[in-house]
C-alpha atoms as a PDB file:
ATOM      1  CA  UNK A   1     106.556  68.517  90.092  1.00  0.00           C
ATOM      2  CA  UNK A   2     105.423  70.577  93.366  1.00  0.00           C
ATOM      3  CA  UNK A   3     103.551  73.673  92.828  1.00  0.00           C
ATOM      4  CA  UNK A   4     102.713  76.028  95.017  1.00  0.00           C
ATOM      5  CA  UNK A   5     100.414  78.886  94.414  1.00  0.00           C
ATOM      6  CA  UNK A   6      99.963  81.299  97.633  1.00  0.00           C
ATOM      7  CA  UNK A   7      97.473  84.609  97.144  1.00  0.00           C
ATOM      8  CA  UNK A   8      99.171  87.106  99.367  1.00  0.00           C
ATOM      9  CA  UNK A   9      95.216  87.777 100.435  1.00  0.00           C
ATOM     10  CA  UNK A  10      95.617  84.922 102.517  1.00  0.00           C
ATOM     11  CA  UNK A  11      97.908  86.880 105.046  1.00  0.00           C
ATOM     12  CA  UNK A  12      95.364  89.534 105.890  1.00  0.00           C
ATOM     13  CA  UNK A  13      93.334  89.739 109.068  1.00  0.00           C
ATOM     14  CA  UNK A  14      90.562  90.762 106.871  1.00  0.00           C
ATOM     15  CA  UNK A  15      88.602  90.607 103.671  1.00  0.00           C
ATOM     16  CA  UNK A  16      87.416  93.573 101.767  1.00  0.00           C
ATOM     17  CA  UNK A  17      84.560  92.653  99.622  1.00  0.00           C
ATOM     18  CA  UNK A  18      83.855  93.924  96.348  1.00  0.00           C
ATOM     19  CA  UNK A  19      81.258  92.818  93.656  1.00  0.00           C
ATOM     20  CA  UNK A  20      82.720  90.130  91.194  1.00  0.00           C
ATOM     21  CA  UNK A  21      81.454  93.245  88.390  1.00  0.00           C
ATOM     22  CA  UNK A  22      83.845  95.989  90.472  1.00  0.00           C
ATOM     23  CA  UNK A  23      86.647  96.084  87.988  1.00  0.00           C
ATOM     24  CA  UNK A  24      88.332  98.481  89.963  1.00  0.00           C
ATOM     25  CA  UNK A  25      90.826  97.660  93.081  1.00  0.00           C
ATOM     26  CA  UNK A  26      90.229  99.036  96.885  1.00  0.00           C
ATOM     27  CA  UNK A  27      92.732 102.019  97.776  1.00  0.00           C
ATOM     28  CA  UNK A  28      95.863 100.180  99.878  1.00  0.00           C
ATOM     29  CA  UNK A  29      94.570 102.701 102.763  1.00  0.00           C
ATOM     30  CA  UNK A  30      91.175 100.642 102.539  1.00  0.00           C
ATOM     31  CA  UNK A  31      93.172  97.687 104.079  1.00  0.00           C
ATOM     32  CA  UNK A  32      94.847  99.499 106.567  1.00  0.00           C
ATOM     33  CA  UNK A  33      96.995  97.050 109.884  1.00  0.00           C
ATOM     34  CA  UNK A  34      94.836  94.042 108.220  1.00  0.00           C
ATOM     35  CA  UNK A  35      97.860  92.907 106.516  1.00  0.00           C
ATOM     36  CA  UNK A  36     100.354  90.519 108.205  1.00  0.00           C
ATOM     37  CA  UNK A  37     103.554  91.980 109.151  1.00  0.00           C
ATOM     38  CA  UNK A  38     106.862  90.529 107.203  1.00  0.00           C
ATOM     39  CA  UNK A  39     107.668  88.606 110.292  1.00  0.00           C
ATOM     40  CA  UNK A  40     104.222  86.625 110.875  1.00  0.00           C
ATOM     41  CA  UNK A  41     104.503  85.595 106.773  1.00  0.00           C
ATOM     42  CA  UNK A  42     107.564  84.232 107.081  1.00  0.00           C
ATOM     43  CA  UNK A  43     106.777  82.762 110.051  1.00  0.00           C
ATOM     44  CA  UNK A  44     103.808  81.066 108.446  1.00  0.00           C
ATOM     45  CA  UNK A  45     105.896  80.057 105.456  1.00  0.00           C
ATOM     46  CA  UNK A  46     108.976  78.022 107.695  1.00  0.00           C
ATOM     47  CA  UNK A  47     106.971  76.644 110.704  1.00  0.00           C
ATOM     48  CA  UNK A  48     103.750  75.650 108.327  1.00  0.00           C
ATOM     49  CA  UNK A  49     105.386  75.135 105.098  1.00  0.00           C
ATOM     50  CA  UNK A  50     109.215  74.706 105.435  1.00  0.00           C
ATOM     51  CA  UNK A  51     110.273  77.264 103.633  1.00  0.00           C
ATOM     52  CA  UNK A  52     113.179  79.269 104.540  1.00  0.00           C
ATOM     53  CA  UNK A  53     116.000  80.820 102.775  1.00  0.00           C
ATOM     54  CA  UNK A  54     118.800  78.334 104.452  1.00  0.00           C
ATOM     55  CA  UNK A  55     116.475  75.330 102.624  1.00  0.00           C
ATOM     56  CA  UNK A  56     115.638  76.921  99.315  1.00  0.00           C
ATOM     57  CA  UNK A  57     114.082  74.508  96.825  1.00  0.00           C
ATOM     58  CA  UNK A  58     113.923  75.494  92.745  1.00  0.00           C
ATOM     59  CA  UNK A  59     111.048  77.554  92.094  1.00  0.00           C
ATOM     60  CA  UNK A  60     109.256  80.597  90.250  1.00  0.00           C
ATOM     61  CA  UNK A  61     107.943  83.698  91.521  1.00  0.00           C
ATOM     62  CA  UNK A  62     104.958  85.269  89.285  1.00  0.00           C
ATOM     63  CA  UNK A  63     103.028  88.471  90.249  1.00  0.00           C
ATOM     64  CA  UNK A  64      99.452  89.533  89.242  1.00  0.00           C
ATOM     65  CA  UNK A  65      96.182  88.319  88.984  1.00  0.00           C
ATOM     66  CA  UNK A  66      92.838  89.034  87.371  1.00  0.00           C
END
């Protein structure tokens, strides 16, 4: 079985850090152009990974985290 677990944080420029206590979650505005653009994930996910919609393997997609 493969598995692979990508946290869309990854594709950010940069890190906003809270306190492991702060229960609450930043504002999107807080992030602001630190987030990759459609184009640079999916380049990231066929040139680095090999995954592209013309090769699709079986899989799950699952949203959320704590």
């Amino acid at each position: 079985m493969r598995v692979l677990d990508l946290d869309m944080d990854y594709f950010m420029t940069e890190i906003a850090s809270t306190p492991f206590s702060c229960e609450v979650r930043h504002d999107e505005e807080c992030y602001g152009d630190s987030v990759w653009t459609e184009e640079e994930v999916r380049q990231f996910l066929e040139q680095n990974l090999g995954l592209s919609k013309n090769h699709k393997i079986p899989g799950r997609i699952l949203t959320g985290h704590n």
